[in-house]
N, C-alpha and C. Protein backbone atom coordinates (compact mmCIF):
# COMPACT_ATOMS: atom_id res chain seq x y z
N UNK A 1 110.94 88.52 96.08
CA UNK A 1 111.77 87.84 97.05
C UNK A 1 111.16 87.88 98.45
N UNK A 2 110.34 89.10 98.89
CA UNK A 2 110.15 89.30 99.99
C UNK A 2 108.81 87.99 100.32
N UNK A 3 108.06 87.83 99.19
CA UNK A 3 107.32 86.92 99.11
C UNK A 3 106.93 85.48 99.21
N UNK A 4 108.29 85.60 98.18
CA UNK A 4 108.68 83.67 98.52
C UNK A 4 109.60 83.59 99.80
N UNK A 5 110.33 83.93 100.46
CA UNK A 5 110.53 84.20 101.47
C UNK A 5 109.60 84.32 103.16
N UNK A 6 108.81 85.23 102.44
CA UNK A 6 107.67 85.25 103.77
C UNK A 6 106.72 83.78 103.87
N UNK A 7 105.59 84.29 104.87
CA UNK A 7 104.52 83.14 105.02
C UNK A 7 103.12 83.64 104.27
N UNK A 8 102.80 84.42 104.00
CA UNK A 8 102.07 85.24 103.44
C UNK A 8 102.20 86.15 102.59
N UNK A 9 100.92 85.99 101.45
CA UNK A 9 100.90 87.72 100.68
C UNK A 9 100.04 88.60 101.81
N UNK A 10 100.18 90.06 101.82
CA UNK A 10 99.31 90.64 101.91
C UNK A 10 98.01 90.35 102.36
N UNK A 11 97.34 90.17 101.28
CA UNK A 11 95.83 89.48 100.92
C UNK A 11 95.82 88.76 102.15
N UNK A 12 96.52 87.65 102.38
CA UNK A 12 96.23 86.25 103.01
C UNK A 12 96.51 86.73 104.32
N UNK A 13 97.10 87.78 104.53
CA UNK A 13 98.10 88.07 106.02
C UNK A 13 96.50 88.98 106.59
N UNK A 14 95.65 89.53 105.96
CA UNK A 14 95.04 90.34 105.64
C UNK A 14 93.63 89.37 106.21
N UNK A 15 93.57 88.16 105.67
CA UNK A 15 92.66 87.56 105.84
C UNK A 15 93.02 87.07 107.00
N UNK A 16 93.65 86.53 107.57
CA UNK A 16 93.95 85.57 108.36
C UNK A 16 93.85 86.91 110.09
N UNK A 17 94.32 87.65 109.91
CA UNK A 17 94.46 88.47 111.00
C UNK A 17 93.31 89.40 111.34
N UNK A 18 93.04 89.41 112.51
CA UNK A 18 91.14 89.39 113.51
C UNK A 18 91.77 91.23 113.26
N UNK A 19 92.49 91.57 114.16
CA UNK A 19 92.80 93.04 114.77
C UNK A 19 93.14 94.11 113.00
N UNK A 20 92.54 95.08 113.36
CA UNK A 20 93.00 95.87 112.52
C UNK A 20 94.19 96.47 111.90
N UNK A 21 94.39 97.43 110.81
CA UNK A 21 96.09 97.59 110.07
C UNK A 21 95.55 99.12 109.84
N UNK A 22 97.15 99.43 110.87
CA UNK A 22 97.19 100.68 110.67
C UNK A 22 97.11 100.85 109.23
N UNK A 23 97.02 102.08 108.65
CA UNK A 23 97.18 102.61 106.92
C UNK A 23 98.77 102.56 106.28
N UNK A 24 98.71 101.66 105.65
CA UNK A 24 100.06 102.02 105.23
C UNK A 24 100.79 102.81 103.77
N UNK A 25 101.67 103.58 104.53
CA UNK A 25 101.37 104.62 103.42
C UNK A 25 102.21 104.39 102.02
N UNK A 26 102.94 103.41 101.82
CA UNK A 26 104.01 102.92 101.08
C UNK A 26 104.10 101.25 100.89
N UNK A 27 104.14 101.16 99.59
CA UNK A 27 104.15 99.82 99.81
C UNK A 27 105.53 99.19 98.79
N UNK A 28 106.50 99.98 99.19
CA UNK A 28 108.05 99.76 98.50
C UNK A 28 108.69 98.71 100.16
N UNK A 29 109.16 97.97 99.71
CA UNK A 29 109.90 96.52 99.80
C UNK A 29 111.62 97.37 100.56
N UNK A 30 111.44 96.91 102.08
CA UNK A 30 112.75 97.03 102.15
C UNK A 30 113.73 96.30 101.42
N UNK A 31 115.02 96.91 101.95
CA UNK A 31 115.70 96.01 101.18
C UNK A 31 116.10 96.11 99.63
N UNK A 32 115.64 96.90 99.22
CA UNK A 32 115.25 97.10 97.36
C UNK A 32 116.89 97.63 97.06
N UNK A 33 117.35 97.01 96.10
CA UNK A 33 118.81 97.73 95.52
C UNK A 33 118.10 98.97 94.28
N UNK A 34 119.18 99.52 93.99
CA UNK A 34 119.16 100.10 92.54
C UNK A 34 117.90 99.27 91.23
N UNK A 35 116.78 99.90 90.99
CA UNK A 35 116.40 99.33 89.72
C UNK A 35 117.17 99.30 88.61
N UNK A 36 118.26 100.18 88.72
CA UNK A 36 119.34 100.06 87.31
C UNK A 36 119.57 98.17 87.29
N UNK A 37 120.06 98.25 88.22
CA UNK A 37 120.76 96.73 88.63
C UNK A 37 120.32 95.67 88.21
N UNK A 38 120.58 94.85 87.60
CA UNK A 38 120.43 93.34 86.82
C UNK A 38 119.35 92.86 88.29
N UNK A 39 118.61 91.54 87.38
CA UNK A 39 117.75 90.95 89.01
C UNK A 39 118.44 90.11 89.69
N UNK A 40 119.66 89.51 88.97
CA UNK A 40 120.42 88.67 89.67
C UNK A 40 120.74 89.87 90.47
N UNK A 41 121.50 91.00 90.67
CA UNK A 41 122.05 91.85 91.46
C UNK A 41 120.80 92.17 92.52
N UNK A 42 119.84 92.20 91.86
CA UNK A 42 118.78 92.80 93.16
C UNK A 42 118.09 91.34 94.60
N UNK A 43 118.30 90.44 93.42
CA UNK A 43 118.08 89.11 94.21
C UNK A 43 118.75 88.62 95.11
N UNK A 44 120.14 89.28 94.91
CA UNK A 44 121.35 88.71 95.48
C UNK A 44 121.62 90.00 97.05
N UNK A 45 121.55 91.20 96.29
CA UNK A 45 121.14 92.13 97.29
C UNK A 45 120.48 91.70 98.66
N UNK A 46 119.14 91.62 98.04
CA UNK A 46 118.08 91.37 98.93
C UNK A 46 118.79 90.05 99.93
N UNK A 47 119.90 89.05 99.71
CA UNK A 47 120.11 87.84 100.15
C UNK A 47 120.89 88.33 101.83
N UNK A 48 121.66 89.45 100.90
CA UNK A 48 123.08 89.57 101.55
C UNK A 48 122.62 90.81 102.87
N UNK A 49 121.58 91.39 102.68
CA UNK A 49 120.73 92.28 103.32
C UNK A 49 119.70 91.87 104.20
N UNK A 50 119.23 90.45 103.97
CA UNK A 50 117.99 90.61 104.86
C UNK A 50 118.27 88.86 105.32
N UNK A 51 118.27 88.02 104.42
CA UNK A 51 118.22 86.08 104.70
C UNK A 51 119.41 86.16 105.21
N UNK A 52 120.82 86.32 104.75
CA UNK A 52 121.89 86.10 105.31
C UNK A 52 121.85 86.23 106.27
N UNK A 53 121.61 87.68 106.75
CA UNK A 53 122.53 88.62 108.17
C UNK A 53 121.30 87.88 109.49
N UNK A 54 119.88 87.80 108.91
CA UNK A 54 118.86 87.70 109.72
C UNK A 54 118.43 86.35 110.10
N UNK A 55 118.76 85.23 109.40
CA UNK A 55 117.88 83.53 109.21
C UNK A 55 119.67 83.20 109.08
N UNK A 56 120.51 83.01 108.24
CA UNK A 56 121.39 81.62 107.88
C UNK A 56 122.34 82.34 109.14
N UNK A 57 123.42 83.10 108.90
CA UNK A 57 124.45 83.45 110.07
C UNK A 57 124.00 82.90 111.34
N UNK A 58 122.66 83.99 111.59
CA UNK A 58 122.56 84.03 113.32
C UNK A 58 122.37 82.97 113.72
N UNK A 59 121.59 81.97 112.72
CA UNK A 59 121.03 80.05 113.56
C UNK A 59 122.49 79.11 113.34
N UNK A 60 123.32 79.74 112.11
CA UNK A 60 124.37 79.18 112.53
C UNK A 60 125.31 79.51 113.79
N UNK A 61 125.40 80.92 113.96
CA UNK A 61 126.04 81.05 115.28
C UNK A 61 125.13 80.58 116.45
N UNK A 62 124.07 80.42 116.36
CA UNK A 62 123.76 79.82 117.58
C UNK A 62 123.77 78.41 117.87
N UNK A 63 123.75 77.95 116.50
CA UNK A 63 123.53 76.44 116.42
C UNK A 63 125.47 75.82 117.60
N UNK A 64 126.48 76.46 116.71
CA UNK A 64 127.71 76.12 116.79
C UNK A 64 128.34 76.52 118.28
N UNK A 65 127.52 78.07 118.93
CA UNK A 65 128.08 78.13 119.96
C UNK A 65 126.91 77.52 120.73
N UNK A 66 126.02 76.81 121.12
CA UNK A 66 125.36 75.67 121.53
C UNK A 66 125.86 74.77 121.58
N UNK A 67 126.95 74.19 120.83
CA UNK A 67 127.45 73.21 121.14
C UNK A 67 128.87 72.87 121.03
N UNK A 68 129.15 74.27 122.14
CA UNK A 68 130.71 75.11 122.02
C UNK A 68 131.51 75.09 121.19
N UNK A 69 131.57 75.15 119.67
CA UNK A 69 132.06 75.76 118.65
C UNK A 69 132.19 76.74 118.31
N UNK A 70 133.43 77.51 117.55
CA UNK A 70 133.70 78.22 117.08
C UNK A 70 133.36 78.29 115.75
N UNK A 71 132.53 79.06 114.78
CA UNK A 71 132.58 78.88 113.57
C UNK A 71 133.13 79.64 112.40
N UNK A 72 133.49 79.47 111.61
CA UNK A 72 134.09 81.19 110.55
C UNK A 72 133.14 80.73 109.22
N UNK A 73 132.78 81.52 108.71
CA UNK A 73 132.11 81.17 107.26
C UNK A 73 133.36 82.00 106.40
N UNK A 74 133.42 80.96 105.66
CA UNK A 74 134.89 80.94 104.35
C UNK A 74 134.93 82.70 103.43
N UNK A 75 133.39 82.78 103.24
CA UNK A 75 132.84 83.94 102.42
C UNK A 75 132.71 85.47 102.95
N UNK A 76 133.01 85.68 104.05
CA UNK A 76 132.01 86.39 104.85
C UNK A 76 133.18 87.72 104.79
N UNK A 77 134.13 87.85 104.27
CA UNK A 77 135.31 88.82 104.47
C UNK A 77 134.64 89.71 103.60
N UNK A 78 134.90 90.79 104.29
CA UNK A 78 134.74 92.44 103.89
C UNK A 78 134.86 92.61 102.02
N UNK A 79 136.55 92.27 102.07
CA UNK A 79 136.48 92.93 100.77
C UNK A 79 136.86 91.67 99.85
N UNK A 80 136.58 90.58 99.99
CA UNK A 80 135.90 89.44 98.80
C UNK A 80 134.90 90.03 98.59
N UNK A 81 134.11 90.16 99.93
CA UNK A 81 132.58 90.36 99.15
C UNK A 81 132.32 91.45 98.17
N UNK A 82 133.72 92.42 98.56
CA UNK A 82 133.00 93.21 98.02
C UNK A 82 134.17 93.26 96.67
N UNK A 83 134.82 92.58 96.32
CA UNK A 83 135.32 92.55 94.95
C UNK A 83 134.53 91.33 94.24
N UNK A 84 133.88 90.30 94.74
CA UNK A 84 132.74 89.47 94.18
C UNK A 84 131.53 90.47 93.54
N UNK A 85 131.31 91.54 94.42
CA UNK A 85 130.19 92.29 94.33
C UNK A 85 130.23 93.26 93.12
N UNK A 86 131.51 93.20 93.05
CA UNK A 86 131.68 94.34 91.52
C UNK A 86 132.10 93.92 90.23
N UNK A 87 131.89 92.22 90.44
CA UNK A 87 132.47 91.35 89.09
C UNK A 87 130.53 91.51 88.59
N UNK A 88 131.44 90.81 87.17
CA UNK A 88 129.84 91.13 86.45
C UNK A 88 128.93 89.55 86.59
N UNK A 89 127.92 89.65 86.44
CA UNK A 89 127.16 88.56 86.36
C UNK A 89 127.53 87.07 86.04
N UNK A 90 127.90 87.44 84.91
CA UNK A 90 128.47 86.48 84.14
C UNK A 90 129.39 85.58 84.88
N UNK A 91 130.10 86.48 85.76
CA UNK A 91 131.47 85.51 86.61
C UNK A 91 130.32 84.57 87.89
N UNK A 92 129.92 85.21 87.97
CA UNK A 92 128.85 84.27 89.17
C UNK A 92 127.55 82.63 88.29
N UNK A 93 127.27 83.05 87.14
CA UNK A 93 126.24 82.14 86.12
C UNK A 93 126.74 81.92 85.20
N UNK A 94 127.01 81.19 84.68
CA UNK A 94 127.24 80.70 83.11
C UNK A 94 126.50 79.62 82.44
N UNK A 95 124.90 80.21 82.28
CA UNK A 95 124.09 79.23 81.74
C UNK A 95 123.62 78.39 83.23
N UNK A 96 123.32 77.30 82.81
CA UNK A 96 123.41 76.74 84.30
C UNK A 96 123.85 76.53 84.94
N UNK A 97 124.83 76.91 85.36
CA UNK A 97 126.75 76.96 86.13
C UNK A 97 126.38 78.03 87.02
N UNK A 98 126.07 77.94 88.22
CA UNK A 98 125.69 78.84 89.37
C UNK A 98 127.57 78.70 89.95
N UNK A 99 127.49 80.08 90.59
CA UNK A 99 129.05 80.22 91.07
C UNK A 99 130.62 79.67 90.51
N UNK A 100 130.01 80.24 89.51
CA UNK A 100 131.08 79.39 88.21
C UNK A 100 132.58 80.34 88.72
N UNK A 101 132.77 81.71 89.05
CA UNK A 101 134.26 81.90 89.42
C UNK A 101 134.58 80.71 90.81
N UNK A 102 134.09 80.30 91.66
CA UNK A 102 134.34 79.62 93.15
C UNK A 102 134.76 78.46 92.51
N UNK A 103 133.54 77.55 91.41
CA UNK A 103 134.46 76.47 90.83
C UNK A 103 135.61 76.74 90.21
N UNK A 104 135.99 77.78 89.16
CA UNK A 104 136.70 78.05 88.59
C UNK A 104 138.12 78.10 89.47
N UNK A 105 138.07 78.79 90.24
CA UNK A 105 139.30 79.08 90.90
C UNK A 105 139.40 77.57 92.05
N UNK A 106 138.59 76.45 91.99
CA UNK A 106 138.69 75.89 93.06
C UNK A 106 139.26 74.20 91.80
N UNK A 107 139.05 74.46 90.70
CA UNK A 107 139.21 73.41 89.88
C UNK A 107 140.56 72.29 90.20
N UNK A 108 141.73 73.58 90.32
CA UNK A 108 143.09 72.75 90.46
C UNK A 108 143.11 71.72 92.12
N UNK A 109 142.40 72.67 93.07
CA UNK A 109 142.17 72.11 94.48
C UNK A 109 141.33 71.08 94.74
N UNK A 110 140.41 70.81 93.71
CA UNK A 110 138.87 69.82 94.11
C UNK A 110 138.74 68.88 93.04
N UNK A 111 138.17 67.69 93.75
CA UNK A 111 138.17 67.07 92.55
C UNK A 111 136.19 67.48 91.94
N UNK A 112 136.67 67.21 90.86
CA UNK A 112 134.71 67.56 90.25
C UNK A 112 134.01 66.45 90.44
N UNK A 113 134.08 65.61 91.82
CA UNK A 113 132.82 65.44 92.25
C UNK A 113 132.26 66.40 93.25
N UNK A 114 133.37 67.34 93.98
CA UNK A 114 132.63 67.92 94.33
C UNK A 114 131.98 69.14 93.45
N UNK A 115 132.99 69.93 92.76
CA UNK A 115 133.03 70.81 92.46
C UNK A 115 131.69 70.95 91.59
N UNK A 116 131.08 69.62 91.19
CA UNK A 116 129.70 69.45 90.16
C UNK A 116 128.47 68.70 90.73
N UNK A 117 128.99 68.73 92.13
CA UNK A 117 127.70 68.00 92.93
C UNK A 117 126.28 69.16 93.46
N UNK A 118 125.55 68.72 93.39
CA UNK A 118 124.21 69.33 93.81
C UNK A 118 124.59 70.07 94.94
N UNK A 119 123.50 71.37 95.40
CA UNK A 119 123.95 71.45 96.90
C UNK A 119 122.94 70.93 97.62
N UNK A 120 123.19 70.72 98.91
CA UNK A 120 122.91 70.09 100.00
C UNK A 120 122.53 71.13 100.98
N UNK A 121 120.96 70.91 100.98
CA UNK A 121 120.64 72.10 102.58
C UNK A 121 120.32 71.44 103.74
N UNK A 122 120.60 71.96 104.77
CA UNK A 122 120.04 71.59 105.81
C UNK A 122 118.56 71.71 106.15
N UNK A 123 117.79 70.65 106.05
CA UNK A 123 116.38 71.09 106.56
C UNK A 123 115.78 70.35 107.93
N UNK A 124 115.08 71.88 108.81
CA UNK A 124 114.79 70.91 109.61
C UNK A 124 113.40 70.23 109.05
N UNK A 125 112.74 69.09 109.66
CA UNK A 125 111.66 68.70 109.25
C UNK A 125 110.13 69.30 109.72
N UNK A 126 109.94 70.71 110.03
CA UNK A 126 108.85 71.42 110.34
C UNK A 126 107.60 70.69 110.19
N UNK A 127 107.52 70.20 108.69
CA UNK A 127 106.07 69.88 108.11
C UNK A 127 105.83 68.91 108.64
N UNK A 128 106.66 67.70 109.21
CA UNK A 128 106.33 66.30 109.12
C UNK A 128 106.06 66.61 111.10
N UNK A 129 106.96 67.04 111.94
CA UNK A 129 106.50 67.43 113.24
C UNK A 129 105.24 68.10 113.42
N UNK A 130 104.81 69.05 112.28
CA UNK A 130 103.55 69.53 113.11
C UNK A 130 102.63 68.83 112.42
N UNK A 131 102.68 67.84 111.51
CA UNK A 131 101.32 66.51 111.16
C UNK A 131 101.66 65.60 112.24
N UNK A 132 102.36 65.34 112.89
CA UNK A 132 102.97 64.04 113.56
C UNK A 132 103.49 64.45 115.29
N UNK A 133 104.45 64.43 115.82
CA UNK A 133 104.31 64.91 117.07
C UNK A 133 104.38 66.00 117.65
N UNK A 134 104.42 66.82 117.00
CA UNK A 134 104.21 68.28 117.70
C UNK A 134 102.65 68.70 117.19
N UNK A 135 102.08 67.85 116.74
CA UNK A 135 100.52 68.16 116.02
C UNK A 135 99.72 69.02 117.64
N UNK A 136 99.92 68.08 118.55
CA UNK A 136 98.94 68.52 119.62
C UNK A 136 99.66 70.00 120.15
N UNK A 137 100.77 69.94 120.33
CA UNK A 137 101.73 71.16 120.96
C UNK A 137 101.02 71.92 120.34
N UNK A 138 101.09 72.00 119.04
CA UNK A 138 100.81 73.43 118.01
C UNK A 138 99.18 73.64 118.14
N UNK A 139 98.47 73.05 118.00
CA UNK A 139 97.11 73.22 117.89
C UNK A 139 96.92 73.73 119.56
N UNK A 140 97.43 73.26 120.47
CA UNK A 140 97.30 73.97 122.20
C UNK A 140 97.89 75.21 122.13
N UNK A 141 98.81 75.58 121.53
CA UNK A 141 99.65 76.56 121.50
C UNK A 141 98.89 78.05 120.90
N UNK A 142 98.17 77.36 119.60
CA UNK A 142 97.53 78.68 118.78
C UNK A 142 96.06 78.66 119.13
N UNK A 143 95.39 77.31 119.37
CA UNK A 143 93.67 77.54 119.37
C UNK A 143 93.46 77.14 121.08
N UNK A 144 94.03 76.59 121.72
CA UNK A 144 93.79 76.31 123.24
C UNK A 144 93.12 77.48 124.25
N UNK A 145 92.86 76.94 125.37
CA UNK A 145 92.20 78.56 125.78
C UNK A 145 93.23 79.01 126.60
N UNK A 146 94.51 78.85 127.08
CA UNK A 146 95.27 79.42 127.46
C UNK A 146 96.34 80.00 125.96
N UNK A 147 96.29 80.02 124.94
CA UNK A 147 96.63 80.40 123.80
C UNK A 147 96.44 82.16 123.86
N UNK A 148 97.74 83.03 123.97
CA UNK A 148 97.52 84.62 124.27
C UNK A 148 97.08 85.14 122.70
N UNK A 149 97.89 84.52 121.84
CA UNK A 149 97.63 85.18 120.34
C UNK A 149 96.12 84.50 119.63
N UNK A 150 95.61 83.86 120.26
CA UNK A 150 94.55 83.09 119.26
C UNK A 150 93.11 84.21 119.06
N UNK A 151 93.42 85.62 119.82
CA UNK A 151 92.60 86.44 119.05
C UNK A 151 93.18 87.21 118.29
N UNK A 152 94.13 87.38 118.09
CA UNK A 152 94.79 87.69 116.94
C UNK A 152 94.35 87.32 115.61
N UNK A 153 93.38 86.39 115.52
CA UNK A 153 93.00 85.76 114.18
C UNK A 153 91.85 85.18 113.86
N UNK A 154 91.64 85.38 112.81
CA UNK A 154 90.25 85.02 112.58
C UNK A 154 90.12 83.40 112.43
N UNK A 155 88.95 83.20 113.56
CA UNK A 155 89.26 81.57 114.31
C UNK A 155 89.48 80.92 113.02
N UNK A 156 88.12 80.57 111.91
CA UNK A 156 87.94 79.89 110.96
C UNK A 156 89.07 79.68 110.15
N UNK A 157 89.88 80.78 109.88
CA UNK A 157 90.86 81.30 108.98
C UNK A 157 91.83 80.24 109.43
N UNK A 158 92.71 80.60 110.61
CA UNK A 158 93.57 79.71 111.51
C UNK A 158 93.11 78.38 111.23
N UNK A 159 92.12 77.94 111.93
CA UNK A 159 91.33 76.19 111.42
C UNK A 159 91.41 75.56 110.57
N UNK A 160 91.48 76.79 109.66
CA UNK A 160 91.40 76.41 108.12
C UNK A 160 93.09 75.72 107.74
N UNK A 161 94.01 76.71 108.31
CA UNK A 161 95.28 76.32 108.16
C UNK A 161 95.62 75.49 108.48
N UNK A 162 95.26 75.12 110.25
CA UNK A 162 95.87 74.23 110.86
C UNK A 162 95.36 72.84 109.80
N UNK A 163 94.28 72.59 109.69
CA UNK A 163 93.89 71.80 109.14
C UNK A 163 94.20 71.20 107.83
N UNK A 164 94.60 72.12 107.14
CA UNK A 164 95.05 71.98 105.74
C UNK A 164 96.56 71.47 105.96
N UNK A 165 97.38 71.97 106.56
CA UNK A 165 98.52 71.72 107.19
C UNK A 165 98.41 69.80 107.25
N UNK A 166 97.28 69.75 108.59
CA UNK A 166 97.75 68.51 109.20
C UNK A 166 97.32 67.12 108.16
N UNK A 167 96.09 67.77 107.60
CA UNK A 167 96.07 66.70 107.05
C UNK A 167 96.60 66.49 105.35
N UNK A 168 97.49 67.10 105.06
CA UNK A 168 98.82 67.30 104.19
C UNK A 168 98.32 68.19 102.60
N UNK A 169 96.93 68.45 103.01
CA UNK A 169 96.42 69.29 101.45
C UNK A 169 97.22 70.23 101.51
N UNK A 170 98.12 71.25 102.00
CA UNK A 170 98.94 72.12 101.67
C UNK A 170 100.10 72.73 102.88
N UNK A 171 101.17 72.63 102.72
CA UNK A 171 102.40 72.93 103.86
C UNK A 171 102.53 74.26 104.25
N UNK A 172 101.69 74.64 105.60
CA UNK A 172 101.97 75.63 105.90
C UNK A 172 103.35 75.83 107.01
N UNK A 173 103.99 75.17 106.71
CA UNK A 173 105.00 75.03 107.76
C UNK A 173 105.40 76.57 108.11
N UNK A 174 105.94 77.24 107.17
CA UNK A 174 106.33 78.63 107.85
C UNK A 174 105.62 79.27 108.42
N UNK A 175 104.25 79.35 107.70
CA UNK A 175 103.08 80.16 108.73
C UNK A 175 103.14 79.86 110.30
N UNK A 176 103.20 78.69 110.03
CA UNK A 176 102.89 77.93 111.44
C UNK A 176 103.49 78.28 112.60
N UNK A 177 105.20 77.87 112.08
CA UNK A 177 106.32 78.64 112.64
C UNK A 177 106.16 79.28 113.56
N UNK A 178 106.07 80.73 112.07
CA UNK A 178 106.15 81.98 112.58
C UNK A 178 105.02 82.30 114.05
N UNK A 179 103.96 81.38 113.59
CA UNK A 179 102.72 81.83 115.06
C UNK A 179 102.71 81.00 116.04
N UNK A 180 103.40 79.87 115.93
CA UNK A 180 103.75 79.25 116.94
C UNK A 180 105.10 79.85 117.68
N UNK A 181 105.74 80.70 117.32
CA UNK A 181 106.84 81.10 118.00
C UNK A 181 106.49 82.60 118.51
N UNK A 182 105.33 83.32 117.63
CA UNK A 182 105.04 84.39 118.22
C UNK A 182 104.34 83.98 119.86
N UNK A 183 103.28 83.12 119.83
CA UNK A 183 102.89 82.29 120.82
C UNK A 183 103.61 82.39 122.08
N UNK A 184 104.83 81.60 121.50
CA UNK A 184 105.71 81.46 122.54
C UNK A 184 106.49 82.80 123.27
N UNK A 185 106.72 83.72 122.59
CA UNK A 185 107.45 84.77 122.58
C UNK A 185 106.50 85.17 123.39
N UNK A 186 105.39 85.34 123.32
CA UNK A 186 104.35 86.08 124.12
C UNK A 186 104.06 85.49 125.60
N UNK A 187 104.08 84.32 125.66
CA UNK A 187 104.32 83.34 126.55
C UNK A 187 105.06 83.97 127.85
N UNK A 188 106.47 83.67 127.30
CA UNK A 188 107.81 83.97 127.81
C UNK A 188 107.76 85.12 128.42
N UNK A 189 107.21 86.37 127.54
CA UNK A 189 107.83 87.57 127.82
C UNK A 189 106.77 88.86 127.96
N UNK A 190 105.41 88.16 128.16
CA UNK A 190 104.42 89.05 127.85
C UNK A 190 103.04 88.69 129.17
N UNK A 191 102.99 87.28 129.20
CA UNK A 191 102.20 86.87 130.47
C UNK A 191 102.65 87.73 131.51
């Protein structure tokens, strides 16, 4: 999880970065539930522990009070979660039936178009802005000579990305992101 999640393995984080790594003495995965625990339980763990609280909540609260809203998420109560949390698997999957108690209990209230419709994410469009108009921003941002992090990395390595990126052989959008915002962060708060 921590993987598909991140922008990098190891290896690649490894390659890509000029400055040295301290020793690390452990290489156990925050975040980790019980190995007793089913992987749906550890997957789901890991959701409610690290993506939720850290990436979906906080950009929603900022998104909503940005544009003076109040928001409540329907799910977010103490002890649903935590009587959801002690039902067994089964009430959450049934074959390919993801959140089958929420339909279940929502059947008499909804009609099943919704209740059997796909979900719907919000995406922003990262990949297509940094091939297209943020192409120059980002490339000034990480390889420019006013660029604070661009020794941070091994030039070729970076080049290699940006490049692969722009001209669409492979989407590094999160990488990118992430070093275009470290960039900035450094920018802001470090010049």
């Amino acid at each position: 999880m921590p993987r598909w999640f991140g922008a990098l393995s190891e290896t690649e984080r490894d390659d890509l970065v000029a400055m040295p790594r301290p020793h690390v003495l452990s290489n156990s995965v925050q975040f980790n539930s019980s190995p007793e625990n089913s992987a749906m339980r550890r997957i789901l763990y890991f959701n409610q522990t690290s993506w939720l609280p850290d990436n979906l909540l906080e950009r929603g609260d900022r998104m909503t009070m940005a544009a003076s809203l109040e928001a409540r998420m329907p799910f977010m109560d103490h002890e649903l979660a935590a009587f959801v949390s002690s039902l067994p698997d089964n009430f959450r999957v049934r074959g390919k039936i993801t959140k089958w108690i929420l339909r279940e209990a929502m059947k008499r209230l909804l009609p099943p178009t919704i209740l059997e419709r796909p979900k719907v994410g919000f995406r922003v469009p990262v990949n297509e802005w940094f091939q297209g108009p943020m192409r120059d921003y980002l490339y000034e941002h990480l390889t420019g000579t006013a660029s604070i992090t661009r020794t941070y990395y091994q030039k070729n390595k970076l080049e290699k990305v940006l490049a692969d990126h722009v001209a669409g052989r492979q989407n590094h959008e999160k990488l990118l992101w992430s070093l275009l915002n470290l960039e900035i962060w450094h920018r802001q708060y470090l010049k």
